[in-house]
N, C-alpha and C. Protein backbone atom coordinates (compact mmCIF):
# COMPACT_ATOMS: atom_id res chain seq x y z
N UNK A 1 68.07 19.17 59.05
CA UNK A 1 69.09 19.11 58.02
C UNK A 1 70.49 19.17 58.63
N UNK A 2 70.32 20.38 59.16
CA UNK A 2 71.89 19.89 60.47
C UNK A 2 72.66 19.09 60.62
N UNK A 3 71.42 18.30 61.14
CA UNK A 3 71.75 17.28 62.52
C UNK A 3 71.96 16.00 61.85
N UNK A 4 71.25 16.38 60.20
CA UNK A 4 71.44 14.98 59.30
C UNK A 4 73.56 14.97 59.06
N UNK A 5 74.11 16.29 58.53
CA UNK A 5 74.83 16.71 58.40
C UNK A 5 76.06 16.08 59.54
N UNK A 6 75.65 16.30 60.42
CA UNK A 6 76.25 16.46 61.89
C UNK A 6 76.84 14.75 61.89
N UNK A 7 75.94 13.95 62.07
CA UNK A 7 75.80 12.68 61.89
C UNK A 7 76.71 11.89 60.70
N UNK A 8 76.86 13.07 59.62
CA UNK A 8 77.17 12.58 58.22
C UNK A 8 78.70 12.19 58.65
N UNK A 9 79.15 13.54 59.60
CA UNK A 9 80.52 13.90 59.60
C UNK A 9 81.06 12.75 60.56
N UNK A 10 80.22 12.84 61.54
CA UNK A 10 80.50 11.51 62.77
C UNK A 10 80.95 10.11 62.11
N UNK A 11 79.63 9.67 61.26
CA UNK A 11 79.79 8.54 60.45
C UNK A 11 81.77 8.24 59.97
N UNK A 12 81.48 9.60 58.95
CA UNK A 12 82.58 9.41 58.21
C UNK A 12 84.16 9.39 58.83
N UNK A 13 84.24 10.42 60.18
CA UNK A 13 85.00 10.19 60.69
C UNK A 13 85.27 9.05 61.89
N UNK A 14 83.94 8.41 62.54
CA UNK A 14 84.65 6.84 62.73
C UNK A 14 84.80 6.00 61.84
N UNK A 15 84.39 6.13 60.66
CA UNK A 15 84.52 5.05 59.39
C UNK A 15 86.56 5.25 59.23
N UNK A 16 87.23 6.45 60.11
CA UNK A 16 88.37 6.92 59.85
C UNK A 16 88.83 6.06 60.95
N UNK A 17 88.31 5.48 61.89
CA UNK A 17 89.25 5.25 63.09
C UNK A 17 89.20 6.19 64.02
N UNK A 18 88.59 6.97 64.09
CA UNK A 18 88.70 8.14 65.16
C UNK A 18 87.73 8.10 66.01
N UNK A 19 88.06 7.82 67.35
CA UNK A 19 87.54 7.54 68.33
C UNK A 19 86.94 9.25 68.70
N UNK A 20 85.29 9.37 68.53
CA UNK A 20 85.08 11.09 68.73
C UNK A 20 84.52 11.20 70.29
N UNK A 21 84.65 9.71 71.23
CA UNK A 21 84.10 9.78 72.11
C UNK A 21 84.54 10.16 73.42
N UNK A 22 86.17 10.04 72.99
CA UNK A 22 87.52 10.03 74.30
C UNK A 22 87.47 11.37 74.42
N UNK A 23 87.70 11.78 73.55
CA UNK A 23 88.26 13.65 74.25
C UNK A 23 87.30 14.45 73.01
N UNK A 24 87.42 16.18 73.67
CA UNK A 24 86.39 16.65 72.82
C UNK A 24 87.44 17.33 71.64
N UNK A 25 86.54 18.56 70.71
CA UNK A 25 87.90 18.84 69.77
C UNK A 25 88.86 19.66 70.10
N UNK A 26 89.17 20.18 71.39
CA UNK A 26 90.62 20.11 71.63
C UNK A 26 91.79 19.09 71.37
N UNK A 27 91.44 17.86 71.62
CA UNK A 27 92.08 16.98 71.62
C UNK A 27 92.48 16.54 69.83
N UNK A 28 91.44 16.58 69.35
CA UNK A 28 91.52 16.44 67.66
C UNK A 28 92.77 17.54 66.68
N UNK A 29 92.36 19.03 67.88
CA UNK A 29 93.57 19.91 67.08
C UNK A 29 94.47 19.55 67.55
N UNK A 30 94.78 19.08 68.94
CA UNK A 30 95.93 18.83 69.52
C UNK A 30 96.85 18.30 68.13
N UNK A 31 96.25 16.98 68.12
CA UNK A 31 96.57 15.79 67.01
C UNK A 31 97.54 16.10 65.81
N UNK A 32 96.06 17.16 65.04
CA UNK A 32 96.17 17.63 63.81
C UNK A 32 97.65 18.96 63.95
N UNK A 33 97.81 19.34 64.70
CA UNK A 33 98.96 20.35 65.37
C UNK A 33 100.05 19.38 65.55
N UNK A 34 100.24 18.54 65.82
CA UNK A 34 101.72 17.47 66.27
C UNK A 34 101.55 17.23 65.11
N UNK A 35 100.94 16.37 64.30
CA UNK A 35 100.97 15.65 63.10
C UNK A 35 101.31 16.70 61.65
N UNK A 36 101.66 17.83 62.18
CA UNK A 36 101.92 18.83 61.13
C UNK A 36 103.15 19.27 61.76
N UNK A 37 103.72 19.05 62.65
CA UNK A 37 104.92 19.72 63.71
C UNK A 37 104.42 21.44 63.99
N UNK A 38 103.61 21.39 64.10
CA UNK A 38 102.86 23.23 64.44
C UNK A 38 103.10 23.26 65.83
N UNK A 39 103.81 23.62 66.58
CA UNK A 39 104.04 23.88 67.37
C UNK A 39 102.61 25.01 68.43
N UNK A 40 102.28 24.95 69.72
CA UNK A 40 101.53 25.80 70.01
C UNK A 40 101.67 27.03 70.56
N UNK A 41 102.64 27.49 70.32
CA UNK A 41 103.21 28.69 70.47
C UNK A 41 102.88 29.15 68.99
N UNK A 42 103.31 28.65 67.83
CA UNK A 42 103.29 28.74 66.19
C UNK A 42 101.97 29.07 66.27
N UNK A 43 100.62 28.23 66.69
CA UNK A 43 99.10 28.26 66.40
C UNK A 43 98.73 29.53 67.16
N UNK A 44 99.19 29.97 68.13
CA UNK A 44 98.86 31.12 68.78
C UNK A 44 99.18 32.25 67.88
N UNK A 45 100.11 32.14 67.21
CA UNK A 45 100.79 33.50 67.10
C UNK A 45 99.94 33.32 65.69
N UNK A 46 100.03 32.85 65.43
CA UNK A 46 98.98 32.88 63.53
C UNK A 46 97.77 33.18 64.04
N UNK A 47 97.01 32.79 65.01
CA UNK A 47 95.62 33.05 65.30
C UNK A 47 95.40 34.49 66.18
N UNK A 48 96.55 34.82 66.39
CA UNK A 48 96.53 36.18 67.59
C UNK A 48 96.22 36.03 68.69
N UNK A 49 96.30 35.25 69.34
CA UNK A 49 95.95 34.67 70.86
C UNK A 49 96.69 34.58 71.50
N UNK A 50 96.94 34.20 72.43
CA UNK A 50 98.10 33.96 73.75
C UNK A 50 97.60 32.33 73.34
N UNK A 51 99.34 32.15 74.26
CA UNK A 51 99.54 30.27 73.78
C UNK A 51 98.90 29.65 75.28
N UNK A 52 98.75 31.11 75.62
CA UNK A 52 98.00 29.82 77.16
C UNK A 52 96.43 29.56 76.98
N UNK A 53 96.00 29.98 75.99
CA UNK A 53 94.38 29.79 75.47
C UNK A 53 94.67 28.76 74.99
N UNK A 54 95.91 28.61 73.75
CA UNK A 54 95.43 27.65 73.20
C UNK A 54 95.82 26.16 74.16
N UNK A 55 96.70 26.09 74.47
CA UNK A 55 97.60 24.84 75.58
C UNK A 55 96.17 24.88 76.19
N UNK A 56 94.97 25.30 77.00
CA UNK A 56 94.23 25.37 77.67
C UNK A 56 93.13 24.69 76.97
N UNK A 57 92.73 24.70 75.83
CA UNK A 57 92.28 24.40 74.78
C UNK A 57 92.28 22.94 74.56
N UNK A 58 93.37 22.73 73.81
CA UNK A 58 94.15 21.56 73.68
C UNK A 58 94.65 20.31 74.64
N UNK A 59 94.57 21.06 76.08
CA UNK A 59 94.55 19.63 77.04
C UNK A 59 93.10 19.63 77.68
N UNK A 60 91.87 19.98 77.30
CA UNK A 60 90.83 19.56 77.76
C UNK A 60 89.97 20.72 78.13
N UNK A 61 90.09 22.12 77.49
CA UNK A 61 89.39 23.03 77.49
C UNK A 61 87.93 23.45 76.60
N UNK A 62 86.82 23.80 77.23
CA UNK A 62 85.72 23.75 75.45
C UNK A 62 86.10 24.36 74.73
N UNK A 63 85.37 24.11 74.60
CA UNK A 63 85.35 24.54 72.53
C UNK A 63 84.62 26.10 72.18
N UNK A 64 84.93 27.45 72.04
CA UNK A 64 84.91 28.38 72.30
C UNK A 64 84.33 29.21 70.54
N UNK A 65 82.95 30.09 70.69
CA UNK A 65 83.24 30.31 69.24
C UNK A 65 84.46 31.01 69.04
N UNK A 66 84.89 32.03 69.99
CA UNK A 66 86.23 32.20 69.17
C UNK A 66 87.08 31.71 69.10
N UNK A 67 87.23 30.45 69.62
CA UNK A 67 88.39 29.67 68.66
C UNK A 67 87.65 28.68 67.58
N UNK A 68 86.36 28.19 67.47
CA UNK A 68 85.68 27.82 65.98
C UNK A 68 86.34 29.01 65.05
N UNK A 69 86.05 30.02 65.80
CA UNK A 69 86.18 31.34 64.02
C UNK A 69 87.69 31.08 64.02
N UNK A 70 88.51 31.49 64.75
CA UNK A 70 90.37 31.33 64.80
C UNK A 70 90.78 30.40 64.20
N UNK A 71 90.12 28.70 64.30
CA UNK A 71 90.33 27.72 63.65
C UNK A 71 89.88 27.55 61.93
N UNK A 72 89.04 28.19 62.06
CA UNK A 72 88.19 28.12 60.83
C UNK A 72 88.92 29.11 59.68
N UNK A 73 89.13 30.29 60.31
CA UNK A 73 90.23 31.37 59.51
C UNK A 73 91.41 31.23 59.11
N UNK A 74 91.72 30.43 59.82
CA UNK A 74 93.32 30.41 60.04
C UNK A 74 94.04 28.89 59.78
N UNK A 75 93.34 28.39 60.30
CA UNK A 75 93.40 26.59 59.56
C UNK A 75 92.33 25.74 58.82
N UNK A 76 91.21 26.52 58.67
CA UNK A 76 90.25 26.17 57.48
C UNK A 76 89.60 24.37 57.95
N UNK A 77 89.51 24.66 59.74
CA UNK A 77 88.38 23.67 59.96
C UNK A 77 86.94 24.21 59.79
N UNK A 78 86.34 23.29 59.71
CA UNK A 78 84.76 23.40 59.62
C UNK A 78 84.25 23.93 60.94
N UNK A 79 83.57 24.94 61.32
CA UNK A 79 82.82 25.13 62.57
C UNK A 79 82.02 24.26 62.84
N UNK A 80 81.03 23.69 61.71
CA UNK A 80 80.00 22.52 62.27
C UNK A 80 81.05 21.02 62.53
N UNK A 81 82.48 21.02 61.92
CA UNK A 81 82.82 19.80 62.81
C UNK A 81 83.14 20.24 63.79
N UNK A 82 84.14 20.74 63.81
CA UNK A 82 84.59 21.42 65.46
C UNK A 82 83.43 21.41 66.44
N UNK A 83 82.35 21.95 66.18
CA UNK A 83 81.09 21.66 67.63
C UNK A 83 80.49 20.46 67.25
N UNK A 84 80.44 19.93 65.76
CA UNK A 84 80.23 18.28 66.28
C UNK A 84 80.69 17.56 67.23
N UNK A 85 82.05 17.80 67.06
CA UNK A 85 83.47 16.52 67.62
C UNK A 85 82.81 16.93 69.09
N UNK A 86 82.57 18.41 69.54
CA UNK A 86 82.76 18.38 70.63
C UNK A 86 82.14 18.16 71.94
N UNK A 87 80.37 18.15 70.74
CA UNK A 87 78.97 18.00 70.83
C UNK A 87 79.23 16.09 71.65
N UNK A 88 79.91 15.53 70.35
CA UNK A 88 79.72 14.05 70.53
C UNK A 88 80.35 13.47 71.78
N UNK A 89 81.20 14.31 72.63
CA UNK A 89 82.29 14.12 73.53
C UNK A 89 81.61 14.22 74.36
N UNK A 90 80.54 15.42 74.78
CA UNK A 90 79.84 15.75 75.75
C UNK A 90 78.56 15.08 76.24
N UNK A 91 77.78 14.46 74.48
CA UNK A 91 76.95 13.43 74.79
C UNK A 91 77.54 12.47 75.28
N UNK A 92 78.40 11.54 75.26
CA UNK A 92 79.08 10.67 75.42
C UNK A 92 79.37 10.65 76.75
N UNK A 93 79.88 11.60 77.66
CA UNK A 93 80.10 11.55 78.95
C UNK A 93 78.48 11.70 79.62
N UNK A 94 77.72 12.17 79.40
CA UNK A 94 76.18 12.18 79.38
C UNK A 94 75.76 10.78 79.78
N UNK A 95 76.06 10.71 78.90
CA UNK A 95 75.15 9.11 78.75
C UNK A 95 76.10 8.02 79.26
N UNK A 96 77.31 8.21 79.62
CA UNK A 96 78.29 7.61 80.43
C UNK A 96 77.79 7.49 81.99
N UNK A 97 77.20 9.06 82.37
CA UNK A 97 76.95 9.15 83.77
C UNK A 97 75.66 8.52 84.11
N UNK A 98 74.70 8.37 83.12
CA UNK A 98 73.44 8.00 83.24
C UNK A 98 73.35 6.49 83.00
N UNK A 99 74.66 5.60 82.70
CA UNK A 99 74.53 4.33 82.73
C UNK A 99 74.97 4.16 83.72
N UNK A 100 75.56 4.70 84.89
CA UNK A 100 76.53 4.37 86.32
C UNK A 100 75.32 4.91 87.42
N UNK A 101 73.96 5.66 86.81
CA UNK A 101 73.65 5.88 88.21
C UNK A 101 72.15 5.06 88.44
């Protein structure tokens, strides 16, 4: 049921244009953070974190449950997208390496 789920979200968000294969969901909050002018100093301090987690995060760091829960509390993403997006990034380089060898 999940994984039907999981799939649902994938679907719908390349049906958006969103490439889920380039970067994982760091890169997605990055996005969603510029495209709101949220500054990452701003996302730190609302989530209680230091801004070097999140900057760490955001240029290519995993995906951490505590920042699923921080994100989820505090900016009201989904935990099952957040480890989708980040799920799909990781298959993706997977199966990237296994077509080159």
């Amino acid at each position: 049921m999940l994984e039907n789920q999981n799939q649902e979200i994938l679907d719908q968000l390349t049906d958006l244009g969103i490439d889920l294969t380039s970067k994982g969901a760091g890169h997605h909050i990055k996005l969603y953070l510029e495209k709101r002018m949220i500054s990452h100093n701003a996302a730190a301090k609302v989530m209680g974190i230091s801004p070097s987690t999140i900057n760490r995060f955001v240029t290519g760091g995993s995906l951490t449950e505590e920042m699923a829960f921080n994100l989820n509390k505090h900016y009201g993403f989904s935990v099952n997208l957040l480890f989708t997006l980040e799920a799909a990034y990781h298959i993706h380089n997977v199966e990237q390496r296994l077509l080159t060898e």
